[in-house]
PDB file of N, CA and C in Angstrom:
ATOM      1  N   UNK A   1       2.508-101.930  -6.846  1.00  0.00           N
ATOM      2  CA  UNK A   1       1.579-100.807  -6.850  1.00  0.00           C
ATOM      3  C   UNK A   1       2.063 -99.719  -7.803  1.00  0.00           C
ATOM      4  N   UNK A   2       0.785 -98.875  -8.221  1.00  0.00           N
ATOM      5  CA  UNK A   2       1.725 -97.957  -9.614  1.00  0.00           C
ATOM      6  C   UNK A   2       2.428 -96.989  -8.057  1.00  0.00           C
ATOM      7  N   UNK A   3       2.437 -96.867  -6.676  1.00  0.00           N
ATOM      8  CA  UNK A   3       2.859 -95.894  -6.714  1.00  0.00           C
ATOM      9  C   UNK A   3       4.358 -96.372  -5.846  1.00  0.00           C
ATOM     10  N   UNK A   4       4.903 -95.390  -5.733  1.00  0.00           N
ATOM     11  CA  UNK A   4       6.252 -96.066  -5.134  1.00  0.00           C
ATOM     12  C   UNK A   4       5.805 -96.453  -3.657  1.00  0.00           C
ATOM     13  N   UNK A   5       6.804 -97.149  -3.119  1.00  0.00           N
ATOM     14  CA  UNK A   5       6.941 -97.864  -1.474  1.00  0.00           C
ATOM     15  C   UNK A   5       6.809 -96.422  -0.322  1.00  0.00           C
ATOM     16  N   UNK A   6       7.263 -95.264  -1.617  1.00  0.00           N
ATOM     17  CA  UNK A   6       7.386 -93.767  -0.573  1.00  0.00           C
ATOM     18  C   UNK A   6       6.010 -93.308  -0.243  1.00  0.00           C
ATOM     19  N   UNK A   7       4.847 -94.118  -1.039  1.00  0.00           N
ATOM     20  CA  UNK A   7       3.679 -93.331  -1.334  1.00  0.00           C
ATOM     21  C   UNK A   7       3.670 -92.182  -2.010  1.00  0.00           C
ATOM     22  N   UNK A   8       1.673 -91.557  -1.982  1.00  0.00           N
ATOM     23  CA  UNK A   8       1.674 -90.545  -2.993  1.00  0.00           C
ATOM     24  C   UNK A   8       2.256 -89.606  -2.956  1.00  0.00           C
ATOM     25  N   UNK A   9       2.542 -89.153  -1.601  1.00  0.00           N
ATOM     26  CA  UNK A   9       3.314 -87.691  -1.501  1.00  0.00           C
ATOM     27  C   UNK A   9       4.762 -88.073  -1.950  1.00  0.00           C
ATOM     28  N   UNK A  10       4.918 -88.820  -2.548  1.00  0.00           N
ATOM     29  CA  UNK A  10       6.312 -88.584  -3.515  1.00  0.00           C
ATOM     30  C   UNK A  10       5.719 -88.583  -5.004  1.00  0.00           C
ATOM     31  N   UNK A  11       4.610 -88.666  -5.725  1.00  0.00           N
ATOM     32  CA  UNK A  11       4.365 -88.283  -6.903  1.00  0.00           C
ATOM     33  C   UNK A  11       4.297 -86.526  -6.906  1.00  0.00           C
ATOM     34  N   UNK A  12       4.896 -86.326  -7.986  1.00  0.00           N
ATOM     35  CA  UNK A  12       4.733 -84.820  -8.523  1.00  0.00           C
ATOM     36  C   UNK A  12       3.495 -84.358  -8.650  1.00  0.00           C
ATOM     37  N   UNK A  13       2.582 -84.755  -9.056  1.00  0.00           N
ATOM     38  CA  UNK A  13       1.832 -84.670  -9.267  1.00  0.00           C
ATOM     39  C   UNK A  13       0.308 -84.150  -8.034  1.00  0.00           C
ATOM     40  N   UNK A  14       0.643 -85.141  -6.821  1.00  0.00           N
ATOM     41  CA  UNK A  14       0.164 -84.669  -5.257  1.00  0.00           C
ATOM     42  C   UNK A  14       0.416 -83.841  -5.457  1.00  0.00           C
ATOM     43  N   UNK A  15       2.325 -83.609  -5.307  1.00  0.00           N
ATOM     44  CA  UNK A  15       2.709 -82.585  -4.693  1.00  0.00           C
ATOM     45  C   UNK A  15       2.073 -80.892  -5.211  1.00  0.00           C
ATOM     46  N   UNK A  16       2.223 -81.069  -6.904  1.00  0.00           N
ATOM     47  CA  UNK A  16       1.710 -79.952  -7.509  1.00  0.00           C
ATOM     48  C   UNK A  16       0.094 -79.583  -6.658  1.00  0.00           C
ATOM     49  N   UNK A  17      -0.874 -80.440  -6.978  1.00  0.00           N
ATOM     50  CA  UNK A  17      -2.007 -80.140  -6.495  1.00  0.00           C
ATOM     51  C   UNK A  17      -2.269 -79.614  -5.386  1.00  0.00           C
ATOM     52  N   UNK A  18      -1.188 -80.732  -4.203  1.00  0.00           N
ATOM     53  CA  UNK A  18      -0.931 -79.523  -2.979  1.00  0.00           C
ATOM     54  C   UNK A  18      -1.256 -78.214  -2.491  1.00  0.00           C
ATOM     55  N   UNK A  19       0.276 -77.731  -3.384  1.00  0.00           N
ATOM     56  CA  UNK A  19       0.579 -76.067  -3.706  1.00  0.00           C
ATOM     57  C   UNK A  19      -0.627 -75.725  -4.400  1.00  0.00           C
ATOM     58  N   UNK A  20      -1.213 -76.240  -5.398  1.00  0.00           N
ATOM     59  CA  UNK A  20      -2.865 -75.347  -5.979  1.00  0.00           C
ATOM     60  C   UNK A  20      -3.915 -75.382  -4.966  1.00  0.00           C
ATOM     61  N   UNK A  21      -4.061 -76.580  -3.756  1.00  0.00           N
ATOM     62  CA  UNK A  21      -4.629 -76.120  -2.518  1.00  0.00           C
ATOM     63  C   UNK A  21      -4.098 -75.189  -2.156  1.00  0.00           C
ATOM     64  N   UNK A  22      -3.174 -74.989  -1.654  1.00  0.00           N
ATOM     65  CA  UNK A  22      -2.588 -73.899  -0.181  1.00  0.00           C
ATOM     66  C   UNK A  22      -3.040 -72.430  -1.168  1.00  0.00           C
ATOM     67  N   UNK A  23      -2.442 -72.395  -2.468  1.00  0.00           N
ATOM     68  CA  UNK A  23      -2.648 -71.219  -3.568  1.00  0.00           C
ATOM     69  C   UNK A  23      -3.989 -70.612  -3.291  1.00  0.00           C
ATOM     70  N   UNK A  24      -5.066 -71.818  -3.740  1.00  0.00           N
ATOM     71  CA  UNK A  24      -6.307 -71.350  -3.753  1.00  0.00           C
ATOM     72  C   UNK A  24      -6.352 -70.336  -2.799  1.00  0.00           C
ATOM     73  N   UNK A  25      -6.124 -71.432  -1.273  1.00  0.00           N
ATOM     74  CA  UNK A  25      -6.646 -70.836  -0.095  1.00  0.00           C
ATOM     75  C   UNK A  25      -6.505 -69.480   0.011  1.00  0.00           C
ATOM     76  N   UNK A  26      -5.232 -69.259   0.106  1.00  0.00           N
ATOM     77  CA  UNK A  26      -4.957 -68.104   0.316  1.00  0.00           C
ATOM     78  C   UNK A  26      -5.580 -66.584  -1.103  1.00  0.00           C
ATOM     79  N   UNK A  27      -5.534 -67.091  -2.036  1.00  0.00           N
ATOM     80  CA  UNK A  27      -6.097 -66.005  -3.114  1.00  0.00           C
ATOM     81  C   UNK A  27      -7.621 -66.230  -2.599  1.00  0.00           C
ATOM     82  N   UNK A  28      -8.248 -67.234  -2.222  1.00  0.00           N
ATOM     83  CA  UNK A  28      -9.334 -67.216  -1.804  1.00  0.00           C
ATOM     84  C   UNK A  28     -10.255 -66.135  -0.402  1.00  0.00           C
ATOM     85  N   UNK A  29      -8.850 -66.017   0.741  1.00  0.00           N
ATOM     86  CA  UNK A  29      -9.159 -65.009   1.309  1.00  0.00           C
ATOM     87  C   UNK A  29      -8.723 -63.525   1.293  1.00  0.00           C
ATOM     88  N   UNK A  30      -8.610 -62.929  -0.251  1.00  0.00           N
ATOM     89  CA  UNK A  30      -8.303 -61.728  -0.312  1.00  0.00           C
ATOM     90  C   UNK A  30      -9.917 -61.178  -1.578  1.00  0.00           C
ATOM     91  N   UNK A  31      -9.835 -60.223  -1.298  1.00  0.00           N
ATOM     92  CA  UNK A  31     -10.683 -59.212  -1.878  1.00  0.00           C
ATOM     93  C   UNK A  31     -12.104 -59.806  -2.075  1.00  0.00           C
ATOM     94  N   UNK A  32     -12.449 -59.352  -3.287  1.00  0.00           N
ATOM     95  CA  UNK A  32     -13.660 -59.687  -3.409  1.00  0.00           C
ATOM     96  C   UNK A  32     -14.471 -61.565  -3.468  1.00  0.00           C
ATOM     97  N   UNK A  33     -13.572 -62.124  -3.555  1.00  0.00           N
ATOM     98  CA  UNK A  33     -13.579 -63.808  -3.437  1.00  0.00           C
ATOM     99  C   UNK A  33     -13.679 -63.777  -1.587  1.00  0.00           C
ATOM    100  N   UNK A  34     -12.697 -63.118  -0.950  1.00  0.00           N
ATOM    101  CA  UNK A  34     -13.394 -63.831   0.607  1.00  0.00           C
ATOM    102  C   UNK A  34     -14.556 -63.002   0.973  1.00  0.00           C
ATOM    103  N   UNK A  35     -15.284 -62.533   0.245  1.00  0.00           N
ATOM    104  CA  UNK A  35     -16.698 -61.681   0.546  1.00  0.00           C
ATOM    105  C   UNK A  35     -17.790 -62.687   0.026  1.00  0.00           C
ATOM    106  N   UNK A  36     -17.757 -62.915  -0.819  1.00  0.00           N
ATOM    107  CA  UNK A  36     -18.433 -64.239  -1.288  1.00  0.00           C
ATOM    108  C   UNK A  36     -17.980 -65.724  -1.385  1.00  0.00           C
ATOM    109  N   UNK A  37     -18.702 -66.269  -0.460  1.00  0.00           N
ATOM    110  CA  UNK A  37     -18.791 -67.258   0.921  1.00  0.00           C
ATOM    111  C   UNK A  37     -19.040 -68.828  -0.284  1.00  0.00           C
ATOM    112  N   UNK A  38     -20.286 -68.730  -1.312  1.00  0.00           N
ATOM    113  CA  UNK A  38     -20.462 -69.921  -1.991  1.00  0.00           C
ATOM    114  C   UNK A  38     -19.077 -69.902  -3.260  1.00  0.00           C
ATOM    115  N   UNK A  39     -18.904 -69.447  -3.679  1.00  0.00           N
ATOM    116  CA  UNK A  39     -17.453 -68.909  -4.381  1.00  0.00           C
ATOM    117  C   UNK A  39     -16.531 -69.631  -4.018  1.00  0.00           C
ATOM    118  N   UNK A  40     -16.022 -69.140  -3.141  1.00  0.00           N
ATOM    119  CA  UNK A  40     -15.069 -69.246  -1.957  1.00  0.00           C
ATOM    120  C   UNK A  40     -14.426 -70.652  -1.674  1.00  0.00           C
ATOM    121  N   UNK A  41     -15.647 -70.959  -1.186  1.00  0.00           N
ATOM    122  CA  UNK A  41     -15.887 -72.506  -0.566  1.00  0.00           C
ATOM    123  C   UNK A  41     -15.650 -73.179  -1.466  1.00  0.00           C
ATOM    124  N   UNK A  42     -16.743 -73.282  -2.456  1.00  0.00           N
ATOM    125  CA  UNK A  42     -16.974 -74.207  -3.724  1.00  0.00           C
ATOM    126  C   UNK A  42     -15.187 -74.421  -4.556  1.00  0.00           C
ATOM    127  N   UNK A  43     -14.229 -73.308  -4.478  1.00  0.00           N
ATOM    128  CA  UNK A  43     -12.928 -73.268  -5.076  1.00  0.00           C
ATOM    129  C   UNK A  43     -12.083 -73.916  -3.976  1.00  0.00           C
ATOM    130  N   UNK A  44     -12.509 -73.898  -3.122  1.00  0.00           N
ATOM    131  CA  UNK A  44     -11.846 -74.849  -1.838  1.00  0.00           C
ATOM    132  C   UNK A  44     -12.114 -76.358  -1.975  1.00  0.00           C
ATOM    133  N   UNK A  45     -12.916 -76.676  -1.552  1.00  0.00           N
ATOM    134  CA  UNK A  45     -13.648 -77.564  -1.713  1.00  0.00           C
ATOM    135  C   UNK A  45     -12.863 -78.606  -2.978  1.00  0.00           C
ATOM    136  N   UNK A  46     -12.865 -78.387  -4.530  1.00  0.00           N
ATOM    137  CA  UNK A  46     -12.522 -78.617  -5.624  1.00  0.00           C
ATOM    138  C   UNK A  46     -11.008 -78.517  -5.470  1.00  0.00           C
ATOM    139  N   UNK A  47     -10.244 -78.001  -5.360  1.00  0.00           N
ATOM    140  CA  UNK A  47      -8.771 -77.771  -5.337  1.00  0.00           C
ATOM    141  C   UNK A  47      -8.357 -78.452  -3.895  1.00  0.00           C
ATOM    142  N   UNK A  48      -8.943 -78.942  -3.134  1.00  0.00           N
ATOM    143  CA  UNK A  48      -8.596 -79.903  -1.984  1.00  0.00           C
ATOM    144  C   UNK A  48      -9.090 -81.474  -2.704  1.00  0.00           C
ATOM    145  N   UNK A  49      -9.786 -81.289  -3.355  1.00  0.00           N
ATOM    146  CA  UNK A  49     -10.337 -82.706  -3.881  1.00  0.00           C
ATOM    147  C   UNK A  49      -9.063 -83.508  -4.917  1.00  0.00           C
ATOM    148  N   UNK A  50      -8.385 -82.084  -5.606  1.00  0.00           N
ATOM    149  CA  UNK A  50      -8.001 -83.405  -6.465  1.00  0.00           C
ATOM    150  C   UNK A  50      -6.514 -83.967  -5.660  1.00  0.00           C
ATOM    151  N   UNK A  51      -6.248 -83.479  -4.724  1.00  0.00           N
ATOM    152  CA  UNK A  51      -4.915 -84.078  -3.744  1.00  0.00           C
ATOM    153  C   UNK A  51      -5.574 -84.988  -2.828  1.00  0.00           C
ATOM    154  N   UNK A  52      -6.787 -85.039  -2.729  1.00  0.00           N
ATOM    155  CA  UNK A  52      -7.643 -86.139  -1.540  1.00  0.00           C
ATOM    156  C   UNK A  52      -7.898 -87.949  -2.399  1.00  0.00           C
ATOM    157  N   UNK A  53      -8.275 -87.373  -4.019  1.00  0.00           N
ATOM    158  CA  UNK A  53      -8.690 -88.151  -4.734  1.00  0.00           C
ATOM    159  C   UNK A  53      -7.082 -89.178  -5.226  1.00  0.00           C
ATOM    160  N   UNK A  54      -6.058 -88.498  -4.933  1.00  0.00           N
ATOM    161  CA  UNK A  54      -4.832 -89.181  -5.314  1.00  0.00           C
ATOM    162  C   UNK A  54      -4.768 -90.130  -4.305  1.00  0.00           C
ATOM    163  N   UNK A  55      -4.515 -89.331  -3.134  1.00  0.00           N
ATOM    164  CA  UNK A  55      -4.196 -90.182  -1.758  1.00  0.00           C
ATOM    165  C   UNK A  55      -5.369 -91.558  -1.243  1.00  0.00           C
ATOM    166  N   UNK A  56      -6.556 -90.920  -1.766  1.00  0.00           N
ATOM    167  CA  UNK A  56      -7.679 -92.002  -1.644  1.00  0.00           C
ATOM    168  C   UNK A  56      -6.862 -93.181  -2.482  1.00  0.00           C
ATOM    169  N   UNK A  57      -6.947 -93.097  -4.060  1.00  0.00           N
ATOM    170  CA  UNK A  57      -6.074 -93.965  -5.225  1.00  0.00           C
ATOM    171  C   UNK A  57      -5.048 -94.800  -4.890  1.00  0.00           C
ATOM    172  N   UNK A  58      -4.276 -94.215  -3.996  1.00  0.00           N
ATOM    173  CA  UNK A  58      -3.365 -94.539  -3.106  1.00  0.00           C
ATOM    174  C   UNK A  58      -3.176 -96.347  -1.980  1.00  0.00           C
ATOM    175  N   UNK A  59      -4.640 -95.840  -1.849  1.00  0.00           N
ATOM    176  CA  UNK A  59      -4.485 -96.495  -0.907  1.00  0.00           C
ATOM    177  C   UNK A  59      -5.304 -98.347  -1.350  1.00  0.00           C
ATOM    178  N   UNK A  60      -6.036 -98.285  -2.471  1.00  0.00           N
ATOM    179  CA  UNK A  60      -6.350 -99.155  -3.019  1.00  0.00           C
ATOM    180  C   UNK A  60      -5.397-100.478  -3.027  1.00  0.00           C
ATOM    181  N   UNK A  61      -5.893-101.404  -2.945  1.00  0.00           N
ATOM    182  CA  UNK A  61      -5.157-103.140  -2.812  1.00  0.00           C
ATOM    183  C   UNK A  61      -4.269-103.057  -3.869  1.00  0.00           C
ATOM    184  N   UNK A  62      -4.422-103.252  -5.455  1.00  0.00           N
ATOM    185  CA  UNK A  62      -3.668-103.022  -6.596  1.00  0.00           C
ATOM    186  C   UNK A  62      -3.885-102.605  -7.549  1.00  0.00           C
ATOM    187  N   UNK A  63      -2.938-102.280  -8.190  1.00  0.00           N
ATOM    188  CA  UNK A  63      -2.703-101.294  -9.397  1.00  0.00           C
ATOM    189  C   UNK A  63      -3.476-101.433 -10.188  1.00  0.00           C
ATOM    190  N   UNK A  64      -5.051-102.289 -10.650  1.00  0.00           N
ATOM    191  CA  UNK A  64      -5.692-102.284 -10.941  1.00  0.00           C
ATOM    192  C   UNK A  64      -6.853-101.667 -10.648  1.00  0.00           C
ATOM    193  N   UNK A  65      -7.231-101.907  -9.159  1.00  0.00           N
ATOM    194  CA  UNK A  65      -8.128-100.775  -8.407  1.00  0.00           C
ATOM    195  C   UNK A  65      -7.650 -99.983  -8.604  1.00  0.00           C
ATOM    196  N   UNK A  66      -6.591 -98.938  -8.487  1.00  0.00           N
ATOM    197  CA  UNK A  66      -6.045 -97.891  -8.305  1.00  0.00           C
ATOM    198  C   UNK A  66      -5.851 -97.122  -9.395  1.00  0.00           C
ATOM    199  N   UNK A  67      -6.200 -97.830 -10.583  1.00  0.00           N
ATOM    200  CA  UNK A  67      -6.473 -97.433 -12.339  1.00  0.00           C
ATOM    201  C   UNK A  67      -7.979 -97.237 -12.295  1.00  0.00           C
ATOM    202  N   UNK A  68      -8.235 -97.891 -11.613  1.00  0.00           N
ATOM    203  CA  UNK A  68     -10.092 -97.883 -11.755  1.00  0.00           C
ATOM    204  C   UNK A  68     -10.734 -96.649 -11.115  1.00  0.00           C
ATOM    205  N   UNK A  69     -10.213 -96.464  -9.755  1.00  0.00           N
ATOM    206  CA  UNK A  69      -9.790 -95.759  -9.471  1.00  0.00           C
ATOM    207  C   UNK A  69      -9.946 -94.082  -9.511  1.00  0.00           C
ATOM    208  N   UNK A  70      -8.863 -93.961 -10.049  1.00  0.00           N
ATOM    209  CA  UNK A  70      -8.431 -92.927 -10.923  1.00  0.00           C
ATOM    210  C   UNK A  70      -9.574 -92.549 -12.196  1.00  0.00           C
ATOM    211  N   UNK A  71      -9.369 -93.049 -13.180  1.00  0.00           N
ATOM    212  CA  UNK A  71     -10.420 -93.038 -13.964  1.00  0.00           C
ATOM    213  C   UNK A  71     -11.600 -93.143 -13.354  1.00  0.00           C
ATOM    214  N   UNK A  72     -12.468 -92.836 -12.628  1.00  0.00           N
ATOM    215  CA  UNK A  72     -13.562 -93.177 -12.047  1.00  0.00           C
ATOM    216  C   UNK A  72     -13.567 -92.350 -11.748  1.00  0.00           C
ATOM    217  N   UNK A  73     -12.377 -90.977 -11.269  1.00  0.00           N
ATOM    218  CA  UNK A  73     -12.781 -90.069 -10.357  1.00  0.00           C
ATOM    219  C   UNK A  73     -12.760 -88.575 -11.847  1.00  0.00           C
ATOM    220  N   UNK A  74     -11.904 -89.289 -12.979  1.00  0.00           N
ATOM    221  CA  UNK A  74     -11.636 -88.340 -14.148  1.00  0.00           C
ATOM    222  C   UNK A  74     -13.074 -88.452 -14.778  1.00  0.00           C
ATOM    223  N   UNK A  75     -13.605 -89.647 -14.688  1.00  0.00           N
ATOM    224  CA  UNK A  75     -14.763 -89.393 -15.620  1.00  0.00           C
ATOM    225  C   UNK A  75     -15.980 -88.339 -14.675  1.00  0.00           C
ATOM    226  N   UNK A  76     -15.720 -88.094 -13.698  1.00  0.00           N
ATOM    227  CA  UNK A  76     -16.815 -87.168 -12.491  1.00  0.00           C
ATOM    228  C   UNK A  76     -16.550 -85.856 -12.930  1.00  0.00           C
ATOM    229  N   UNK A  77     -15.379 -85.270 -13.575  1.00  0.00           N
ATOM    230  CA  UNK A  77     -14.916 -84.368 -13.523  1.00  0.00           C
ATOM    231  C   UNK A  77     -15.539 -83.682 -14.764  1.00  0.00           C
ATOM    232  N   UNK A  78     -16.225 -82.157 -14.387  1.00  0.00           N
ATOM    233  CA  UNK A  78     -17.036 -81.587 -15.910  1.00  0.00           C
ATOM    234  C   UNK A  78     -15.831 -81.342 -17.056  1.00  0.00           C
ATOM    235  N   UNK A  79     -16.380 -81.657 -18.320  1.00  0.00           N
ATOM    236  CA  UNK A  79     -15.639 -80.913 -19.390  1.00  0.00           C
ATOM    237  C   UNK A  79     -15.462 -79.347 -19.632  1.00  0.00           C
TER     238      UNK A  79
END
């Protein structure tokens, strides 16, 4: 499998996205961002996705799905 036997939460990469969840969250409930609710959400929402979309990748049969995968979820993503 591309990912190790430890799984995803040993790629750097989870892990970074992680911390840009928890980040969001929290800048999300200060000032004028936790007053506006579609904002808010919508930056939640997106910054929980791309640590969901790893672990989903993750879990695929082999390293072929799990390329497919991946790319499948990069090409969704706006320019």
């Amino acid at each position: 499998m591309i990912v190790s036997k430890g799984g995803f939460r040993e790629l750097q990469v989870w892990q970074k996205s992680k911390e840009l969840a928890i980040a969001v969250y929290r800048i999300a409930n200060e000032g004028e961002l936790s007053r506006d609710f579609g904002l808010r959400e919508q930056m939640r929402r997106a910054a929980v996705s791309v640590c969901s979309n790893i672990a989903e990748g993750d879990e695929r049969e082999t390293d072929k799905e799990s390329i497919r995968f991946f790319i499948s979820r990069k090409d969704r993503q706006p320019n």
